[in-house]
Protein backbone atom coordinates (compact mmCIF):
# COMPACT_ATOMS: atom_id res chain seq x y z
CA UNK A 1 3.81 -5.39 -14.36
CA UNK A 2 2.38 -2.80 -11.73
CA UNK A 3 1.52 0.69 -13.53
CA UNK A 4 4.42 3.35 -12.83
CA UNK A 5 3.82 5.93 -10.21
CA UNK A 6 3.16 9.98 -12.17
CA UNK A 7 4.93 12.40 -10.81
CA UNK A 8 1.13 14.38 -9.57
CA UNK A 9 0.80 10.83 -7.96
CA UNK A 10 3.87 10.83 -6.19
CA UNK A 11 4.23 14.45 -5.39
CA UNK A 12 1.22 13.64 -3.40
CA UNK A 13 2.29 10.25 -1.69
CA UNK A 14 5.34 11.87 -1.03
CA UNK A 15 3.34 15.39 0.78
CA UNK A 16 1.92 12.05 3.12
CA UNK A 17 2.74 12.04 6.75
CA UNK A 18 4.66 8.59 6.00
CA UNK A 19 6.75 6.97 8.30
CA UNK A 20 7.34 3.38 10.00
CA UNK A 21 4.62 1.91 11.55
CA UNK A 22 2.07 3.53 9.89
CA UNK A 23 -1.67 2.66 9.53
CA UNK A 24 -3.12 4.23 5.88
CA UNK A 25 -6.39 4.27 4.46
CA UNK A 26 -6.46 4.97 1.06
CA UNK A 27 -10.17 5.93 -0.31
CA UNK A 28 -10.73 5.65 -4.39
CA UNK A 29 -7.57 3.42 -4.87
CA UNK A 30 -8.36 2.67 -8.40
CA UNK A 31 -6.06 0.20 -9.47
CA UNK A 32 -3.75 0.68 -6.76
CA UNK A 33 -1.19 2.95 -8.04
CA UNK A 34 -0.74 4.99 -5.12
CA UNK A 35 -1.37 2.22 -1.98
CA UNK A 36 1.26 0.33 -3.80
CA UNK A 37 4.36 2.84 -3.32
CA UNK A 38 2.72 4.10 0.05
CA UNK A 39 3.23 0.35 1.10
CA UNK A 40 6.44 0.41 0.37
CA UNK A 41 7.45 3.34 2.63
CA UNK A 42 4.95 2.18 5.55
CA UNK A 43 7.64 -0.38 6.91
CA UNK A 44 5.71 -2.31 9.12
CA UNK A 45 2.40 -0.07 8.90
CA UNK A 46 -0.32 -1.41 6.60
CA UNK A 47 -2.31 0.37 4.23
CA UNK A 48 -6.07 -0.29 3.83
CA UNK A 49 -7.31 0.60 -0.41
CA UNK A 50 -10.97 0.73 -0.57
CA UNK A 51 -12.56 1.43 -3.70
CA UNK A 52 -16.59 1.18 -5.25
CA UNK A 53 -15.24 -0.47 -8.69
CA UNK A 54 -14.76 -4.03 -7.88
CA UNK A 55 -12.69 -3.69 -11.54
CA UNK A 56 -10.92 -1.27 -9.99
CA UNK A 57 -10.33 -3.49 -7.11
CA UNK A 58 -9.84 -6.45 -8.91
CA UNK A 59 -6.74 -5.14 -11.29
CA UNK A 60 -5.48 -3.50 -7.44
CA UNK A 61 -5.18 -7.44 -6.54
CA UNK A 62 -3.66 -8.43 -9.47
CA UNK A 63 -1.05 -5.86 -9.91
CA UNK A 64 0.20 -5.77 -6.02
CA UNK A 65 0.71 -9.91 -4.74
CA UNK A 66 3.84 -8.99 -3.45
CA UNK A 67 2.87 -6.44 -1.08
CA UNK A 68 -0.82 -8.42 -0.27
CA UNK A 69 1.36 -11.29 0.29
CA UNK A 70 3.32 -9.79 3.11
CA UNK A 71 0.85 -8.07 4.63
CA UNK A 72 1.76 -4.66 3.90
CA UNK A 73 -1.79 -4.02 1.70
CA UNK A 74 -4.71 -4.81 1.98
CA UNK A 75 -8.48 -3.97 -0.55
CA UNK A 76 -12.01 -3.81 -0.20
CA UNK A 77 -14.52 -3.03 -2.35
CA UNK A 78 -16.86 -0.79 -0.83
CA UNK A 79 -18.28 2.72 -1.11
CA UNK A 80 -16.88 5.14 1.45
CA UNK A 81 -20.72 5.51 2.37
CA UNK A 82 -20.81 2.26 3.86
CA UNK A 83 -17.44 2.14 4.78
CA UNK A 84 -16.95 0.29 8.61
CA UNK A 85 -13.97 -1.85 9.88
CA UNK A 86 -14.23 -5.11 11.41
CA UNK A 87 -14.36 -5.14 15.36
CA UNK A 88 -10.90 -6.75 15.75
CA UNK A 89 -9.10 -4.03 12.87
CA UNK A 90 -7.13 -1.51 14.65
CA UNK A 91 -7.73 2.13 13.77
CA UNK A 92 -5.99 3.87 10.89
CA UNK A 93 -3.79 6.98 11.37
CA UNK A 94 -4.77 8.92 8.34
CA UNK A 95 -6.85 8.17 5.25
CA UNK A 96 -6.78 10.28 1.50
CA UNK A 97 -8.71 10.45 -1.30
CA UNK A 98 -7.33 11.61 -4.44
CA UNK A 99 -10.62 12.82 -6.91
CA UNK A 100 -12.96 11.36 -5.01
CA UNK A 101 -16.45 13.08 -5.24
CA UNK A 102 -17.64 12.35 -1.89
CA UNK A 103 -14.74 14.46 -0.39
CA UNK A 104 -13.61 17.23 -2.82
CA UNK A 105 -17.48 18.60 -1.94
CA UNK A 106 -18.85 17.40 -5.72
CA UNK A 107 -20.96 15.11 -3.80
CA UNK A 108 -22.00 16.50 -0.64
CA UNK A 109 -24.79 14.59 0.72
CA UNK A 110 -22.10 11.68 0.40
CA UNK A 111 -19.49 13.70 2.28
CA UNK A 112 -21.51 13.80 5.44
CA UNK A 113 -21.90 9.99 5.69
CA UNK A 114 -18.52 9.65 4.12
CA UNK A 115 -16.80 11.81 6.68
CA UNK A 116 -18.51 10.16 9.85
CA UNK A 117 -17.67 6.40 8.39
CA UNK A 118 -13.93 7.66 7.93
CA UNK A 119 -13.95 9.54 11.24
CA UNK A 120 -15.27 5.88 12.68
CA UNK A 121 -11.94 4.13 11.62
CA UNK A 122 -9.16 6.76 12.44
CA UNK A 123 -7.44 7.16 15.53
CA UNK A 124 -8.63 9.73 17.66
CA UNK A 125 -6.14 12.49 16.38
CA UNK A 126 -6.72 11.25 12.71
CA UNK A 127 -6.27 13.28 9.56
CA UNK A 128 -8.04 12.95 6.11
CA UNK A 129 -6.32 14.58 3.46
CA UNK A 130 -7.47 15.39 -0.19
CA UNK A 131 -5.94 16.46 -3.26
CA UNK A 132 -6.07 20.46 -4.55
CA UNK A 133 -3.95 21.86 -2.41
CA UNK A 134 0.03 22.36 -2.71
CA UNK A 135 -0.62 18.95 -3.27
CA UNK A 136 -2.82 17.91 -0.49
CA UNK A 137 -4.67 20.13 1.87
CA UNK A 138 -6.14 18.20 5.31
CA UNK A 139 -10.50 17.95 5.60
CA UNK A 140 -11.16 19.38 8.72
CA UNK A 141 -12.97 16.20 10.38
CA UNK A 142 -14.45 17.87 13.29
């Protein structure tokens, strides 16, 4: 049975630019929690969980068959450091992390190479959003 959405998890998923269509990357999934009800609301979009546990990502697998099944979600293990999409992926409209060291500046040698890797696999006009803010607040990119 897939783990119940918090309400700090869902006050955040719900403070996401959402809509039909759209193209997510989620960065620290953990066990999916989060991807899981954002592929829900995507419609035809697709979200794209990455995470460095392959636990993490393994559980993420086990716990969301429905919505790998019908293409809605999709994981990878891999660190956000060597994070690159396959020639024929399209680009994602925004990607989050939610405690993710890398980002929230814990880990900033990281950041850099994590921020040009994400920048890599957005659209042009692509936002990255992070947690501690009123819930989110957006990583200036550029």
């Amino acid at each position: 049975m897939p783990h119940k959405i918090s309400p700090r998890l869902l006050e955040i998923v719900n403070a996401l630019p959402l809509k039909n269509g759209v193209r997510v990357l989620e960065i620290g999934c953990g066990t999916g929690v989060a991807a899981r009800e954002i592929a829900k609301r995507a419609g035809s979009g697709k979200v794209l969980a990455i995470d460095r546990s392959s636990k993490a990502i393994e559980q993420a697998t086990i716990l969301s068959q429905v919505e790998i099944n019908n293409g809605a979600l999709q994981f990878l293990q891999v660190k956000v450091e060597e994070l690159a999409l396959p020639e024929d992926e399209s680009p994602y409209d925004f990607a989050f992390a939610i405690r993710v060291g890398a980002m929230d500046g814990r880990h900033p040698e990281s950041g850099q190479t994590a921020i040009k890797n994400i920048k890599a696999v957005l659209k042009k006009d692509g936002k990255m959003y992070i947690d501690g803010g009123s819930p989110l607040k957006e990583v200036n990119l550029y």
